[in-house]
Protein backbone atom coordinates (compact mmCIF):
# COMPACT_ATOMS: atom_id res chain seq x y z
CA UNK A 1 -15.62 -32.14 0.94
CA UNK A 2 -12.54 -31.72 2.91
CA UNK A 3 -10.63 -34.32 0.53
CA UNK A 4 -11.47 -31.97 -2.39
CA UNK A 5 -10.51 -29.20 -0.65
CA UNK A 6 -7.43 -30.49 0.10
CA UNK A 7 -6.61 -31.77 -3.30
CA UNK A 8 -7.07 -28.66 -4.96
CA UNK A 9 -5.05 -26.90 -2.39
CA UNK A 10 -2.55 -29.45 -3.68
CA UNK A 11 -3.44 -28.06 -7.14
CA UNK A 12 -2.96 -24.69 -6.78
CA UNK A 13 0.73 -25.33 -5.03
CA UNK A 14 1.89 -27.21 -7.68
CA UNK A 15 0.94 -24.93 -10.16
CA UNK A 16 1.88 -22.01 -8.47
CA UNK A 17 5.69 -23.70 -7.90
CA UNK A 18 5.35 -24.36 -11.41
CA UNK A 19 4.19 -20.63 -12.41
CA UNK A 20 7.56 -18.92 -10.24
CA UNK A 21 9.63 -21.02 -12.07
CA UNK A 22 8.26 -20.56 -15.29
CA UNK A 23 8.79 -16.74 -14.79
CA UNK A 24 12.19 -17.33 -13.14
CA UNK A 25 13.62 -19.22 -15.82
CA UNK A 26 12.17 -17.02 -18.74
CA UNK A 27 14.11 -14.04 -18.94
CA UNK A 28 11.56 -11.81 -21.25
CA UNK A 29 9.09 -12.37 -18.28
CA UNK A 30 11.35 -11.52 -15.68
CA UNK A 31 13.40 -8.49 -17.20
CA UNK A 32 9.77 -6.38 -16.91
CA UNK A 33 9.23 -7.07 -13.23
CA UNK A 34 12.92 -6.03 -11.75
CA UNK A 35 15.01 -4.06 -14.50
CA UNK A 36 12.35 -1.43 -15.94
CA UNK A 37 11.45 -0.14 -12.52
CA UNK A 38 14.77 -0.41 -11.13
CA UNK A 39 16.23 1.43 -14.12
CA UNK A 40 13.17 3.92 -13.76
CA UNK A 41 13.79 4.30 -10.18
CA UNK A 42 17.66 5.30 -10.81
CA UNK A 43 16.82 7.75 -13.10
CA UNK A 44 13.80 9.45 -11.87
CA UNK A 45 15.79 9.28 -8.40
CA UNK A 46 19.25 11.02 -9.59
CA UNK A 47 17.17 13.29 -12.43
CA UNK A 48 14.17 14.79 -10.14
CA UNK A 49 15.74 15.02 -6.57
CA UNK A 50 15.29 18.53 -6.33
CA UNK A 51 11.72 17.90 -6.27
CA UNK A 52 11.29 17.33 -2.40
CA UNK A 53 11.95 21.43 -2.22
CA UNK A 54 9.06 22.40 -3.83
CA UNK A 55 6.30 23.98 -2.06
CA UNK A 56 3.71 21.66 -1.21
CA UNK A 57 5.97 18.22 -1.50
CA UNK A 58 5.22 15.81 1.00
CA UNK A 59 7.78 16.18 4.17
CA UNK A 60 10.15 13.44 3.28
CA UNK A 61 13.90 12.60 4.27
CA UNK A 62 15.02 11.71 0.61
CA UNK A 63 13.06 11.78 -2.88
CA UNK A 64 14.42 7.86 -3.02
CA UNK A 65 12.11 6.96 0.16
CA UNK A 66 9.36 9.06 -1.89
CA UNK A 67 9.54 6.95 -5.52
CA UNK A 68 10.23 3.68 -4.05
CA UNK A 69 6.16 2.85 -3.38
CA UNK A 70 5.52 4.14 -6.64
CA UNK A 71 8.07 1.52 -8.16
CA UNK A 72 6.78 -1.53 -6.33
CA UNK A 73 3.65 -1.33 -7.51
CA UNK A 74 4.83 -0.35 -11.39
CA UNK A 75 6.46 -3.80 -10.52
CA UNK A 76 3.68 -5.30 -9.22
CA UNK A 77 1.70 -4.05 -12.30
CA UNK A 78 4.02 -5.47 -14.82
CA UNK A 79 3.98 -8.78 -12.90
CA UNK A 80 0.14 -8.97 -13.02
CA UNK A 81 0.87 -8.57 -16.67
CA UNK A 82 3.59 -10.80 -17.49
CA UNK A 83 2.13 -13.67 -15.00
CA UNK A 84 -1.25 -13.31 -17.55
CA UNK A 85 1.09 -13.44 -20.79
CA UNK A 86 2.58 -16.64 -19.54
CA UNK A 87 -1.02 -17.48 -18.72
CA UNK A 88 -1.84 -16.81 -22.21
CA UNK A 89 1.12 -18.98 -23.58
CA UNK A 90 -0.21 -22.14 -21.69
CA UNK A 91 -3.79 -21.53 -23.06
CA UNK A 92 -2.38 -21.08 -26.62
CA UNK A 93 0.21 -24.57 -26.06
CA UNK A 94 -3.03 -26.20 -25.09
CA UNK A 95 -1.56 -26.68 -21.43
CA UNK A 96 -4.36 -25.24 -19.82
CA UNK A 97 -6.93 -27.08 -21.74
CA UNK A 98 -5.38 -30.33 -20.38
CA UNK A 99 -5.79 -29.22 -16.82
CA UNK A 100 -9.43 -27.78 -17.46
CA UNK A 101 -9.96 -31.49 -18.73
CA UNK A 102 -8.58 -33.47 -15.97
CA UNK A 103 -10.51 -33.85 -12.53
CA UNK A 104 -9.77 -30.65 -11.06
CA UNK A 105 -11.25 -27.65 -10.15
CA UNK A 106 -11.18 -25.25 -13.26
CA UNK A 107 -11.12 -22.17 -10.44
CA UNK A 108 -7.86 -24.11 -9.13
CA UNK A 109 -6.08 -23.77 -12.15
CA UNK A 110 -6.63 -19.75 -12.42
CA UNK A 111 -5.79 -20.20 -8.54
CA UNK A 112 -2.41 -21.59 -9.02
CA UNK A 113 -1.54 -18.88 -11.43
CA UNK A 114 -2.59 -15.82 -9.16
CA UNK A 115 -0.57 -17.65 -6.25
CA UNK A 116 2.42 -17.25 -8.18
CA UNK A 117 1.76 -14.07 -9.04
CA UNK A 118 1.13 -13.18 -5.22
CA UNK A 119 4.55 -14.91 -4.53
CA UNK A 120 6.23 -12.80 -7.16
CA UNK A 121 4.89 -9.75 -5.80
CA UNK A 122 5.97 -10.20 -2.33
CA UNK A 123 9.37 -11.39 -3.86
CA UNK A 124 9.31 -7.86 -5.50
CA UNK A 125 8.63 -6.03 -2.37
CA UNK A 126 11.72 -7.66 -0.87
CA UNK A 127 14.22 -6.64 -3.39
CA UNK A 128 13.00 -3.18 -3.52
CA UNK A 129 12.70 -2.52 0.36
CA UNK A 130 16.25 -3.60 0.35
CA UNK A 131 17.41 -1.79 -2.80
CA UNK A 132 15.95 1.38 -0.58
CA UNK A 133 17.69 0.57 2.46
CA UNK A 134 21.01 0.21 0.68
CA UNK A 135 20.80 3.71 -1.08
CA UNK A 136 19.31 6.04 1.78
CA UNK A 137 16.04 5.44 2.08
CA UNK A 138 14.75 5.06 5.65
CA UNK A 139 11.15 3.04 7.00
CA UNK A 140 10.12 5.26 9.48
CA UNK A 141 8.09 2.92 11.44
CA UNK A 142 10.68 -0.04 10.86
CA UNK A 143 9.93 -3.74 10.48
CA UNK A 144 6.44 -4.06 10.92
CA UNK A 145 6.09 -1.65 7.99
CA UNK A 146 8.15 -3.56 6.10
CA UNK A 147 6.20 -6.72 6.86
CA UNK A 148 3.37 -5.09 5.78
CA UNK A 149 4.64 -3.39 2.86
CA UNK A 150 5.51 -7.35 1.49
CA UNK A 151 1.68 -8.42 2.50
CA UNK A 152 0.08 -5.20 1.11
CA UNK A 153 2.74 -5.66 -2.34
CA UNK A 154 1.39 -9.31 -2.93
CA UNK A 155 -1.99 -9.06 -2.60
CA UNK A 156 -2.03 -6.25 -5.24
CA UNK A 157 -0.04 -8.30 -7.35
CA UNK A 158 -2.80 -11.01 -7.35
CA UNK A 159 -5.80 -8.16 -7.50
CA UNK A 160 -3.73 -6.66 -10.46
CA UNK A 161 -2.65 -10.30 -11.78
CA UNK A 162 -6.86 -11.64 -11.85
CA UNK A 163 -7.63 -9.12 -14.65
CA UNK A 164 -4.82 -10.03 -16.57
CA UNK A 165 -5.84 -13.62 -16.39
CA UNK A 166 -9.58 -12.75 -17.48
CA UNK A 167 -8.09 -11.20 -19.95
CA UNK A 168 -5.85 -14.35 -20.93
CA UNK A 169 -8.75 -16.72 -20.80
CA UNK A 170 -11.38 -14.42 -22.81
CA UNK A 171 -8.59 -13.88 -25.61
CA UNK A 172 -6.35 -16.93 -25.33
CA UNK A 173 -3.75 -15.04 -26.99
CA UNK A 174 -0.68 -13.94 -25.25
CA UNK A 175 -0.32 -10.96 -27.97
CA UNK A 176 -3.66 -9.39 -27.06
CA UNK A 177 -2.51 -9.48 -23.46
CA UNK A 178 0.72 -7.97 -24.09
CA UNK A 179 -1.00 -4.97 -25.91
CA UNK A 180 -2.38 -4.05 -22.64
CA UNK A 181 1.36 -3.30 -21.24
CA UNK A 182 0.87 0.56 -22.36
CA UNK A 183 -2.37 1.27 -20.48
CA UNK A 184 -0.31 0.18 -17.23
CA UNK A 185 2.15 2.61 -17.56
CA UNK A 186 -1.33 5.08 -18.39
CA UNK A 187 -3.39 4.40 -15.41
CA UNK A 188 0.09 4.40 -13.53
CA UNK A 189 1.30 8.07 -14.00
CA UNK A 190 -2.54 9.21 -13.50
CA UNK A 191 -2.01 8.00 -10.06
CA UNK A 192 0.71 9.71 -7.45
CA UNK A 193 3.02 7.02 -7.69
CA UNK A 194 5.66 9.12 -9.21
CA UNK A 195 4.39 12.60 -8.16
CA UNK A 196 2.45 13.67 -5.28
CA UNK A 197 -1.38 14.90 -6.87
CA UNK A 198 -1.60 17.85 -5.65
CA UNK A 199 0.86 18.90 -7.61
CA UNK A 200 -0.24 18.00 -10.75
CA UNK A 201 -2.45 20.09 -12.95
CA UNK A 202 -6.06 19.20 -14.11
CA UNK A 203 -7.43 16.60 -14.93
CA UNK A 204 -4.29 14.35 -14.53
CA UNK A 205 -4.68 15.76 -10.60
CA UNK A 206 -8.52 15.24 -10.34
CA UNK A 207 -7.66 11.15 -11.69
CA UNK A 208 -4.97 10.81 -9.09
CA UNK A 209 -7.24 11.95 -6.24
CA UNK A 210 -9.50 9.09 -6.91
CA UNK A 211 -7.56 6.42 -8.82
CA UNK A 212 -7.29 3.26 -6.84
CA UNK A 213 -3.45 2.68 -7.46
CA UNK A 214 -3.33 6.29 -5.62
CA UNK A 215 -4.75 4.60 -2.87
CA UNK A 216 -2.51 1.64 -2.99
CA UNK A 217 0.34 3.80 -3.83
CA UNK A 218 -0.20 5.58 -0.48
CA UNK A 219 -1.06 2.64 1.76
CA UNK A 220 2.90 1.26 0.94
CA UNK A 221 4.25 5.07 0.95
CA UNK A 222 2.75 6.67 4.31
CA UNK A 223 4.74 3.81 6.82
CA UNK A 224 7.91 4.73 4.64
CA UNK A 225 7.52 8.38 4.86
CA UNK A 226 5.31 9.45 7.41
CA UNK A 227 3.72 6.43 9.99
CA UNK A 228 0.36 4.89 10.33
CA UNK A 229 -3.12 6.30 9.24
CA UNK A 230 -5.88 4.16 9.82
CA UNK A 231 -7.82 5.98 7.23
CA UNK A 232 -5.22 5.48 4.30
CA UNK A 233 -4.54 2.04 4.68
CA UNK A 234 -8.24 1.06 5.12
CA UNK A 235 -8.20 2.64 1.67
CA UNK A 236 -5.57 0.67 0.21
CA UNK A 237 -7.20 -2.13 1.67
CA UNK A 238 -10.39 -1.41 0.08
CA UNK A 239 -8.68 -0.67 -3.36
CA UNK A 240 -6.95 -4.02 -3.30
CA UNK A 241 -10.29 -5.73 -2.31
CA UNK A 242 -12.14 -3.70 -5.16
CA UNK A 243 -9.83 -4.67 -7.68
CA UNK A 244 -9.25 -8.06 -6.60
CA UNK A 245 -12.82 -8.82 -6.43
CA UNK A 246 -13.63 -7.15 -10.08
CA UNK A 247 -10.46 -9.59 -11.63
CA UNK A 248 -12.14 -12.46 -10.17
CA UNK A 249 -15.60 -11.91 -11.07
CA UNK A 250 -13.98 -11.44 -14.85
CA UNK A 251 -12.34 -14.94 -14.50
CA UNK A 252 -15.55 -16.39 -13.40
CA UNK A 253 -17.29 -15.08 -16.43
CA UNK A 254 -14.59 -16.27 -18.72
CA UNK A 255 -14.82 -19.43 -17.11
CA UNK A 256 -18.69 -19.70 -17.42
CA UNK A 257 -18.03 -18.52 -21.30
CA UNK A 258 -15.18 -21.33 -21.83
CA UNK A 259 -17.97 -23.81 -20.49
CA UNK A 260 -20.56 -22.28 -22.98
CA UNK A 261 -18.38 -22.70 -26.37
CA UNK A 262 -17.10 -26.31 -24.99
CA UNK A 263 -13.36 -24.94 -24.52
């Protein structure tokens, strides 16, 4: 038992080396994950500044220290995507079929993908806690946020990154997962991640208040902005559980269903 464990531990490394790389190396995959929210970022950041003075805006120093959770996870959303349209590529090349046959865990193999994807996330959290620091923003309650920040950043990246790989494995086309790239940026501005909810006006506001990137959203946000609340980050916690735990029941089914037509 232990030997298998091990071995597919060994598994999951090597794919998830392989998986970073892959992304690394492959410009169209990367470009989504660092330039569209940076370039987002800039202009929302030099466009909307003013914002911070309206009544009702969340006490912050800087509208920068504001948008910057809301741009790690539209980062971390896009890599969930892009890590399931490489996904996708494999299972179309017949790559992935050639691990499912071999004597490894088939659960491994999805494994090794979401590792990357968790590695890519907290990769993403990096740059952008450093692109904040650079231009003004300020953590208020310092390194320990930031640690967290990275820990709370990757596992959302693999929550968000197991429904795109359902998706990849119930499709096995990379096109059908790239058509799901809209609804991202959808379910992302019905959340507060570029504007605070209350705010908004109905029903985009009503969505926010209970839309589980909200949650997430404000789990990264509040140590940036404001300091700990037990209460929000047991949410984002939750949210990240919730969704993680829905992507991976989805992969088990499209597992089971791969089984079932002899794929």
């Amino acid at each position: 038992m232990t030997g298998r464990l091990a071995a597919n531990a060994r598994v999951v490394a090597a794919l998830g080396t392989r998986s970073v790389r892959q992304t690394l190396r492959r410009p169209q995959l990367l470009a989504p994950l660092i330039l569209f929210p940076t370039a987002l970022l800039a202009i929302q950041t030099a466009g909307a500044g003013r914002a911070v003075d309206l009544p009702g805006f969340p006490p912050v120093d800087n509208f920068l220290s504001f948008m910057l959770a809301g741009s790690i996870v539209q980062s971390v959303m896009f890599t969930g995507n892009s890590g399931a349209i490489a996904f996708a590529i494999d299972i179309e090349m017949g790559f992935t079929d050639r691990l499912f046959a071999a004597p490894i865990s088939r659960y491994a193999v999805v494994l090794g993908r979401l590792a990357a994807t968790a590695t890519l996330g907290a990769m993403i959290a990096v740059y952008f806690i450093v692109l904040g620091l650079i231009f003004g923003a300020e953590i208020k309650e310092g390194l320990p946020a930031a640690i967290w920040i990275v820990v709370l950043t990757s596992t959302s990246a693999l929550a968000f990154g197991s429904i795109g790989a359902a998706i990849a494995l119930r499709t096995n086309s990379a096109s059908v997962v790239q058509g799901i790239f809209p609804l991202v940026f959808v379910i992302l501005f019905l959340s507060d991640a570029f504007f605070p909810a209350n705010l908004m006006l109905d029903p985009a506001a009503w969505i926010a208040q209970y839309n589980p990137l909200s949650f997430i959203v404000n789990g990264i946000r509040e140590p940036v902005i404001d300091g700990w609340h037990l209460t929000t980050q047991l949410k984002a916690i939750a949210s990240v559980i919730g969704i993680g735990a829905f992507g991976l029941l989805l992969c088990e089914g499209a597992l089971r269903g791969r089984v079932r037509r002899g794929v």
